[in-house]
C-alpha atoms as a PDB file:
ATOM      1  CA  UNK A   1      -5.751-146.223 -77.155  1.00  0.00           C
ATOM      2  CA  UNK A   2      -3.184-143.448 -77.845  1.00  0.00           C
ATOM      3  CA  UNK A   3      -2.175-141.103 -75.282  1.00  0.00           C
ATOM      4  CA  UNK A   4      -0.706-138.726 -77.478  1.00  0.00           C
ATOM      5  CA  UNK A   5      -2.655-135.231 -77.449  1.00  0.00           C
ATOM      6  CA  UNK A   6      -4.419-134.264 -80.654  1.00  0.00           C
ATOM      7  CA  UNK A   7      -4.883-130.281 -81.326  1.00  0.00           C
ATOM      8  CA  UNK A   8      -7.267-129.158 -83.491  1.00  0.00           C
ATOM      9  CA  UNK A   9      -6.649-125.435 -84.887  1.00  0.00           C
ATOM     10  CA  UNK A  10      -9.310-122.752 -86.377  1.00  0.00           C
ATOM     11  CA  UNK A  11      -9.295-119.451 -87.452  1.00  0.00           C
ATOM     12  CA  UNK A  12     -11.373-116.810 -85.142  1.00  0.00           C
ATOM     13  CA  UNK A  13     -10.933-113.489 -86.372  1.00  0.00           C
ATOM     14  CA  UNK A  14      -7.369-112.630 -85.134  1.00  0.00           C
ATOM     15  CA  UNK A  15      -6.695-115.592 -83.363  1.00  0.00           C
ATOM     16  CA  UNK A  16      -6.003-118.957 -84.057  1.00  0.00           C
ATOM     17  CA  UNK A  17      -7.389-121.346 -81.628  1.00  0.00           C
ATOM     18  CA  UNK A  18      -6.062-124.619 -80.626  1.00  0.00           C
ATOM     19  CA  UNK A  19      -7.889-126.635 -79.164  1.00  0.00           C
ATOM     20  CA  UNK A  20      -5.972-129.683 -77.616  1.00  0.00           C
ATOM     21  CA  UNK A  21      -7.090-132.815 -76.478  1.00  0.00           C
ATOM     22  CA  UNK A  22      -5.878-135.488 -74.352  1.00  0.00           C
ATOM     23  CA  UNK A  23      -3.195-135.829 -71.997  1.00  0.00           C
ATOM     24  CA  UNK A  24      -0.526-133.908 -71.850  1.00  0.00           C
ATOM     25  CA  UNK A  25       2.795-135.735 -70.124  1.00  0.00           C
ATOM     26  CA  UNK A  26       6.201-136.883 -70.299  1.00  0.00           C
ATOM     27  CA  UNK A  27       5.185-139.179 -73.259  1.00  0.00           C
ATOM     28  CA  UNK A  28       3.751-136.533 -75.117  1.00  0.00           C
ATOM     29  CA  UNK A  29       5.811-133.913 -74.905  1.00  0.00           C
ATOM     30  CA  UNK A  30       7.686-134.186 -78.018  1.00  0.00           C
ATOM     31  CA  UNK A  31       4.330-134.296 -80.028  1.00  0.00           C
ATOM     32  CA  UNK A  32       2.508-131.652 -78.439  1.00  0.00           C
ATOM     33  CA  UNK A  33       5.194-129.396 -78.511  1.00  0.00           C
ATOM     34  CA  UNK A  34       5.229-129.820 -82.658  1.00  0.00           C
ATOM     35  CA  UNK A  35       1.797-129.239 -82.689  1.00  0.00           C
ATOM     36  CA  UNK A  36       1.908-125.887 -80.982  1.00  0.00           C
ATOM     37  CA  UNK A  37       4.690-124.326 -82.578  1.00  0.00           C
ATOM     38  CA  UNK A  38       2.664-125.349 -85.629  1.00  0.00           C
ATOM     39  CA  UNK A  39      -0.163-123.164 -84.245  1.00  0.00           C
ATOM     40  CA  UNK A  40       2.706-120.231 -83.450  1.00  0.00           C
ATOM     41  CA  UNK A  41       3.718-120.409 -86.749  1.00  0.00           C
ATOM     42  CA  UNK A  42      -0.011-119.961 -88.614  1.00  0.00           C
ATOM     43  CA  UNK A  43      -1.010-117.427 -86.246  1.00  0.00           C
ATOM     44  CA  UNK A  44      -1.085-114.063 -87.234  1.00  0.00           C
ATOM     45  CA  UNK A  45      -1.403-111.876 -84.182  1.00  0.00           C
ATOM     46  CA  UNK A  46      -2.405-114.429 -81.211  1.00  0.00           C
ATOM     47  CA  UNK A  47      -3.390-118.372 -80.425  1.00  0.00           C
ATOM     48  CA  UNK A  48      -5.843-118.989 -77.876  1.00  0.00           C
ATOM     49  CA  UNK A  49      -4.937-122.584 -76.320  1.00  0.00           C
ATOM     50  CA  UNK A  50      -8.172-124.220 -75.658  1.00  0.00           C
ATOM     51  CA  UNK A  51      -7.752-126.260 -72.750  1.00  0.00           C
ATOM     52  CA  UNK A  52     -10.962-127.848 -71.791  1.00  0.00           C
ATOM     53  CA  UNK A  53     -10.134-131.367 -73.467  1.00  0.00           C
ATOM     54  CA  UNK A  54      -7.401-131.397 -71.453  1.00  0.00           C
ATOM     55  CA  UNK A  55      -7.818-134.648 -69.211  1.00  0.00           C
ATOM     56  CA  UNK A  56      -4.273-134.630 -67.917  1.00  0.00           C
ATOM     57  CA  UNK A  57      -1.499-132.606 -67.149  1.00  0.00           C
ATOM     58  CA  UNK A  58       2.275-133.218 -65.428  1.00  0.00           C
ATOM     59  CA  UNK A  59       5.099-131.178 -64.791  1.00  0.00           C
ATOM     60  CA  UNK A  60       6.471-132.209 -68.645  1.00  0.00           C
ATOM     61  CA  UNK A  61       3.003-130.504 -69.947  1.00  0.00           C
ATOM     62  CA  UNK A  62       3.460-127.456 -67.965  1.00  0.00           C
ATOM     63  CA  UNK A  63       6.810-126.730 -69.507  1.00  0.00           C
ATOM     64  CA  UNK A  64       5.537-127.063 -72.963  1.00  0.00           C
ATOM     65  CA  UNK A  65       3.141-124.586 -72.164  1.00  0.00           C
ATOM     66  CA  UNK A  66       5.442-122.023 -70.796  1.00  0.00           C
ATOM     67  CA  UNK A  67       8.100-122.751 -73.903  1.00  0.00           C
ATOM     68  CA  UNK A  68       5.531-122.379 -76.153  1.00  0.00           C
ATOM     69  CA  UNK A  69       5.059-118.643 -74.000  1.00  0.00           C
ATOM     70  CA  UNK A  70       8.218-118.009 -74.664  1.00  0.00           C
ATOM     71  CA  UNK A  71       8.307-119.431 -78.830  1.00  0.00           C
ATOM     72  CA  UNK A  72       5.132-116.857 -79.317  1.00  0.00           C
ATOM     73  CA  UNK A  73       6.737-114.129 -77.352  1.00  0.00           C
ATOM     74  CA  UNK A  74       9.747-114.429 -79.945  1.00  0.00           C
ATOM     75  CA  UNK A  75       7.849-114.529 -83.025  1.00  0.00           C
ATOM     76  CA  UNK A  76       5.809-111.671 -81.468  1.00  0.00           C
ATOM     77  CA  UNK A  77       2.537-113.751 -80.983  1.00  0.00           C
ATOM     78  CA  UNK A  78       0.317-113.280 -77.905  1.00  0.00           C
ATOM     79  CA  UNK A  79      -0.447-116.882 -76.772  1.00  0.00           C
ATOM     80  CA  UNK A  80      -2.818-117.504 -74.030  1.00  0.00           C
ATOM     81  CA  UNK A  81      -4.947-120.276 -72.144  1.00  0.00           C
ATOM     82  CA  UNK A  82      -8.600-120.791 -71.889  1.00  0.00           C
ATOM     83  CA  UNK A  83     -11.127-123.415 -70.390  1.00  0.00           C
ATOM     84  CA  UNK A  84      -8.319-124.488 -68.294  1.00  0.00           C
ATOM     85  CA  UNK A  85      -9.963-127.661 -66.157  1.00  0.00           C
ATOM     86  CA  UNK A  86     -10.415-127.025 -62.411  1.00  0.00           C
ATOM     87  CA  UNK A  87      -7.258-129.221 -61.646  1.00  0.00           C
ATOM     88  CA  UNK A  88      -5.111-127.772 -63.982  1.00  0.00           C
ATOM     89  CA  UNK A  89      -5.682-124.289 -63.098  1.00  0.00           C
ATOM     90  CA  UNK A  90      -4.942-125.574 -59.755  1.00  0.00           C
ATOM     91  CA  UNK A  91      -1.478-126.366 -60.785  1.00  0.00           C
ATOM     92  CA  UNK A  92      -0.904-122.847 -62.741  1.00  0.00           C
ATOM     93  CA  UNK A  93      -1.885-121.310 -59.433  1.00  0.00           C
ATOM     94  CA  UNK A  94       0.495-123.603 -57.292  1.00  0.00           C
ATOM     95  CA  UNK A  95       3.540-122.852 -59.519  1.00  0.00           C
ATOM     96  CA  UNK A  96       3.345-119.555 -60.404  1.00  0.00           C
ATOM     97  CA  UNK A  97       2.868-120.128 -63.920  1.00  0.00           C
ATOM     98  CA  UNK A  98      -0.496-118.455 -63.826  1.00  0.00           C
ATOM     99  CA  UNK A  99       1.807-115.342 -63.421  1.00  0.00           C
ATOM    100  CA  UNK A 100       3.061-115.769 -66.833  1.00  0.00           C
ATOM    101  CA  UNK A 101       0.390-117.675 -68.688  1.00  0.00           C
ATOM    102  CA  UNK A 102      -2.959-115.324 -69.234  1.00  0.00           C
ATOM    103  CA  UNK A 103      -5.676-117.831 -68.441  1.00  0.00           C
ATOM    104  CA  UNK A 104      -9.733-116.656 -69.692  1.00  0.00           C
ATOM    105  CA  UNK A 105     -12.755-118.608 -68.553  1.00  0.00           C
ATOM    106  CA  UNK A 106     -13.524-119.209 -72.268  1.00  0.00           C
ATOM    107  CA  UNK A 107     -12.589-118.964 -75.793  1.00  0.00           C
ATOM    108  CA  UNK A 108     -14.665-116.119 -76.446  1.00  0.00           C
ATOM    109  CA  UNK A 109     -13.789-114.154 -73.435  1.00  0.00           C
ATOM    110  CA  UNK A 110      -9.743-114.701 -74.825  1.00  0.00           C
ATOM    111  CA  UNK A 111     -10.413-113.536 -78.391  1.00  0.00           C
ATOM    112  CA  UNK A 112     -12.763-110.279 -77.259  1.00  0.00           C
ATOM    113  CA  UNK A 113      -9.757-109.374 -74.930  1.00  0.00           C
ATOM    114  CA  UNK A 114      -7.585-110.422 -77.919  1.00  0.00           C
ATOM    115  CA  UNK A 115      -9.554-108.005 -80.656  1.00  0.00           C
ATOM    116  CA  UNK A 116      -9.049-105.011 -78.796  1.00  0.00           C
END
């Protein structure tokens, strides 16, 4: 069994959403880190980072969320989270993160924000 996250992109009206899978670690941090910029670079406007698959997540997997902020921000992409799991959201809130990173309950509720 691999522990190395798998992200799965589509193309939602404006967005691009990426839905990732898996765990999300020390040991995959190079990998998932490719895979989003890949999803910064095809997106036009925004990527919606769909989180729900999402079955772990360390301090490693938190930092390649909030460099992969900071990669959108400079290629002047909006990137933000949805269907965070309960525990996960837990640690945005505990570090501050969720301060930077703009979490939605779903998908849909990130790309109608995102359309306007």
């Amino acid at each position: 069994m691999s522990d190395l996250p798998s992200v799965e992109m589509t193309v939602s009206g404006p967005c691009l959403v990426a839905r990732v899978r898996g765990v999300m670690d020390y040991v995959s941090q190079l990998e998932l880190r490719g895979r989003l910029t890949q999803a910064i670079d095809r997106a036009e406007r925004a990527v919606v980072l769909d989180l729900a698959d999402v079955s772990f997540c360390d301090s490693a997997g938190l930092n390649v969320l909030l460099g992969a902020r900071r990669e959108a921000q400079q290629a002047a992409v909006v990137l933000v989270l949805a269907c965070v799991p309960h525990k996960l959201h837990r640690v945005l809130e505990m570090t501050g993160a969720d301060q930077f990173l703009r979490v939605f309950a779903t998908v849909a509720d990130a790309e109608a924000a995102l359309s306007s």
